[in-house]
C-alpha atoms as a PDB file:
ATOM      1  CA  UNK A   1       0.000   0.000   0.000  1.00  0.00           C
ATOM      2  CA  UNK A   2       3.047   2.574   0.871  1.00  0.00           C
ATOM      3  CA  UNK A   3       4.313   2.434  -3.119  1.00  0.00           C
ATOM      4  CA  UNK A   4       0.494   2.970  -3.932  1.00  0.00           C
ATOM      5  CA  UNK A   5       0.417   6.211  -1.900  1.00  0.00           C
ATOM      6  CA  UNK A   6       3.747   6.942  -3.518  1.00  0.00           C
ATOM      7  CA  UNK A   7       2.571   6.868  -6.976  1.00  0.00           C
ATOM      8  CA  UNK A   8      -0.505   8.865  -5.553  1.00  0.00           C
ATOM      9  CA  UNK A   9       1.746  11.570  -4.168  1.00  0.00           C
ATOM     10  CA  UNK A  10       3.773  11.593  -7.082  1.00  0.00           C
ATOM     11  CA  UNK A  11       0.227  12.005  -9.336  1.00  0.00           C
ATOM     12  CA  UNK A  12      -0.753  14.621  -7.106  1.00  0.00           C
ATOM     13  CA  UNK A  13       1.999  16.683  -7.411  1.00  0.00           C
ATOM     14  CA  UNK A  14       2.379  16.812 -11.141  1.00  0.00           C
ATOM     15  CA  UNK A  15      -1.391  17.533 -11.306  1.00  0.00           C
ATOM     16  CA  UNK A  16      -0.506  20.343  -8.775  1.00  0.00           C
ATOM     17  CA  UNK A  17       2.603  21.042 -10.909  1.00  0.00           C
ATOM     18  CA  UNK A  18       0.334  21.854 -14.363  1.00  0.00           C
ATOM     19  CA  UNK A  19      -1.945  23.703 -12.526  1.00  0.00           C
ATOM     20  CA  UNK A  20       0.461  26.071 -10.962  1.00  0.00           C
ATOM     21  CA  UNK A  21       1.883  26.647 -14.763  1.00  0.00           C
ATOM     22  CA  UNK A  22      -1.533  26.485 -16.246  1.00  0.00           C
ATOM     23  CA  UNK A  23      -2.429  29.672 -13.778  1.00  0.00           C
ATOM     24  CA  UNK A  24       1.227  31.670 -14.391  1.00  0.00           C
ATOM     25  CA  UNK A  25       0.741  31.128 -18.626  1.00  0.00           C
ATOM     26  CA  UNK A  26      -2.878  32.633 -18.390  1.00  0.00           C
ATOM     27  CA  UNK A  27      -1.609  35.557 -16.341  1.00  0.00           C
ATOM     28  CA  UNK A  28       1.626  35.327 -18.924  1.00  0.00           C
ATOM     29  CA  UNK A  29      -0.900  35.690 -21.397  1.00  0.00           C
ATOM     30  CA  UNK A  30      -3.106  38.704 -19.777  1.00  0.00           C
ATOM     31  CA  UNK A  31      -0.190  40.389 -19.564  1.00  0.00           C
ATOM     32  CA  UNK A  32       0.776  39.820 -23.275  1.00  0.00           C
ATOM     33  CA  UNK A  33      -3.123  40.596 -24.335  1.00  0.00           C
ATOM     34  CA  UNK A  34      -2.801  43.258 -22.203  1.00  0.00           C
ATOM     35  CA  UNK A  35       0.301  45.092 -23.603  1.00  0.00           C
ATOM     36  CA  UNK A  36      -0.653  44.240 -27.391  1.00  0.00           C
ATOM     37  CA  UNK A  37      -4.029  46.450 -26.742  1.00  0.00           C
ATOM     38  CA  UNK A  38      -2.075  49.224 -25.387  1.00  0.00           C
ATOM     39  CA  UNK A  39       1.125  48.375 -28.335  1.00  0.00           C
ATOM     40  CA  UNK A  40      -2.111  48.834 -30.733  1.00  0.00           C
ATOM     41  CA  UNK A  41      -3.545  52.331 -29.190  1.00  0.00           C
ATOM     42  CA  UNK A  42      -0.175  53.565 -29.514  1.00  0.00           C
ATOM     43  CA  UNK A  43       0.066  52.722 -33.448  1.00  0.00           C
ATOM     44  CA  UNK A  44      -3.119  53.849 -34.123  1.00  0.00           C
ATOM     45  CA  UNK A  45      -1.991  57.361 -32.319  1.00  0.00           C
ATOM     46  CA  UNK A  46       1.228  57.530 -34.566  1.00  0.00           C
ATOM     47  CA  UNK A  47      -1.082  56.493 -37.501  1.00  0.00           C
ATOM     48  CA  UNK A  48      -3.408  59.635 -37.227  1.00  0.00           C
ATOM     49  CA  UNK A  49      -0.129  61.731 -36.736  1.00  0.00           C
ATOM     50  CA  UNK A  50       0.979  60.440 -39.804  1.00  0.00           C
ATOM     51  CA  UNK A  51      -2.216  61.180 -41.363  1.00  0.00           C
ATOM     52  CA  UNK A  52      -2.359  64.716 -39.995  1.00  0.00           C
ATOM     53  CA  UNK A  53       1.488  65.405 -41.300  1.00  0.00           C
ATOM     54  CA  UNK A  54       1.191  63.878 -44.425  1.00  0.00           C
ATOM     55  CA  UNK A  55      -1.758  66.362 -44.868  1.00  0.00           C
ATOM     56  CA  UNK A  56      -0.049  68.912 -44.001  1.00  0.00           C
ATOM     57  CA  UNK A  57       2.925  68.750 -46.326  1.00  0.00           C
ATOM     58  CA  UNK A  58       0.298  68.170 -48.844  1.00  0.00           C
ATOM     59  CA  UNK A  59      -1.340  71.890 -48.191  1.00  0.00           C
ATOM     60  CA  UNK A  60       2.185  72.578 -47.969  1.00  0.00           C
ATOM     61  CA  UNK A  61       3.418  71.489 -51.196  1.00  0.00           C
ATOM     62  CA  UNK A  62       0.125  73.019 -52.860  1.00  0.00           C
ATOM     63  CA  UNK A  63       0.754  76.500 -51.501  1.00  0.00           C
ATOM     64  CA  UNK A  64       4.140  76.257 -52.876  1.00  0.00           C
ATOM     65  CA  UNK A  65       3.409  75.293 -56.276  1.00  0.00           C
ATOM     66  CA  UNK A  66       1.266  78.071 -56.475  1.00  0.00           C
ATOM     67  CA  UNK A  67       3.920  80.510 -55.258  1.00  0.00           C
ATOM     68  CA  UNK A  68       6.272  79.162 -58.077  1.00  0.00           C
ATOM     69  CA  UNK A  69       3.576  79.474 -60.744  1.00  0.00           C
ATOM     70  CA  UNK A  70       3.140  83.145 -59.921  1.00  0.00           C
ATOM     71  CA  UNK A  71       6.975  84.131 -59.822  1.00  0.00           C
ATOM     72  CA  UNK A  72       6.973  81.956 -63.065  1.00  0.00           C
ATOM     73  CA  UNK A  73       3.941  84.438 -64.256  1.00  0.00           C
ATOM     74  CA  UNK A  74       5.756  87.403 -63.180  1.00  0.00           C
ATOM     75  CA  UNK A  75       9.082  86.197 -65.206  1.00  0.00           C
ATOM     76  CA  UNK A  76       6.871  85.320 -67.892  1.00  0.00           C
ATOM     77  CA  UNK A  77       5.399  88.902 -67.947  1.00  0.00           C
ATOM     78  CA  UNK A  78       9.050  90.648 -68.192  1.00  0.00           C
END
């Protein structure tokens, strides 16, 4: 009976052995989820930055295209 309880014992602590890691991975993973939600605000931040700048430069380039077409007018008009 005393190698039976053994091999219980034994049991018994592996099962207690997966369930400790089972618990850690799932906060592991919480963590993980956790930090790829915030990972994901931040890029969608830097996205509308990028969407805002690339706007601007736009306008920017616009305004001076039509500064070079009137000093090409005035040159033209010489």
């Amino acid at each position: 009976m005393t190698v039976e309880l053994e091999k219980f014992e034994k049991l018994e602590a592996k099962i207690k052995s997966i369930v400790e890691e089972k618990v850690s991975l799932k906060k592991q993973i919480k963590t993980l989820e956790d930090t790829l939600k915030s990972k994901e605000a931040d890029l969608e931040k830097l996205n509308g930055k990028i969407k805002v700048l690339d706007e601007e430069r736009n306008s920017v380039r616009a305004r001076v295209d039509s500064l070079l077409e009137l000093i090409a007018d005035v040159d033209s008009a010489k």
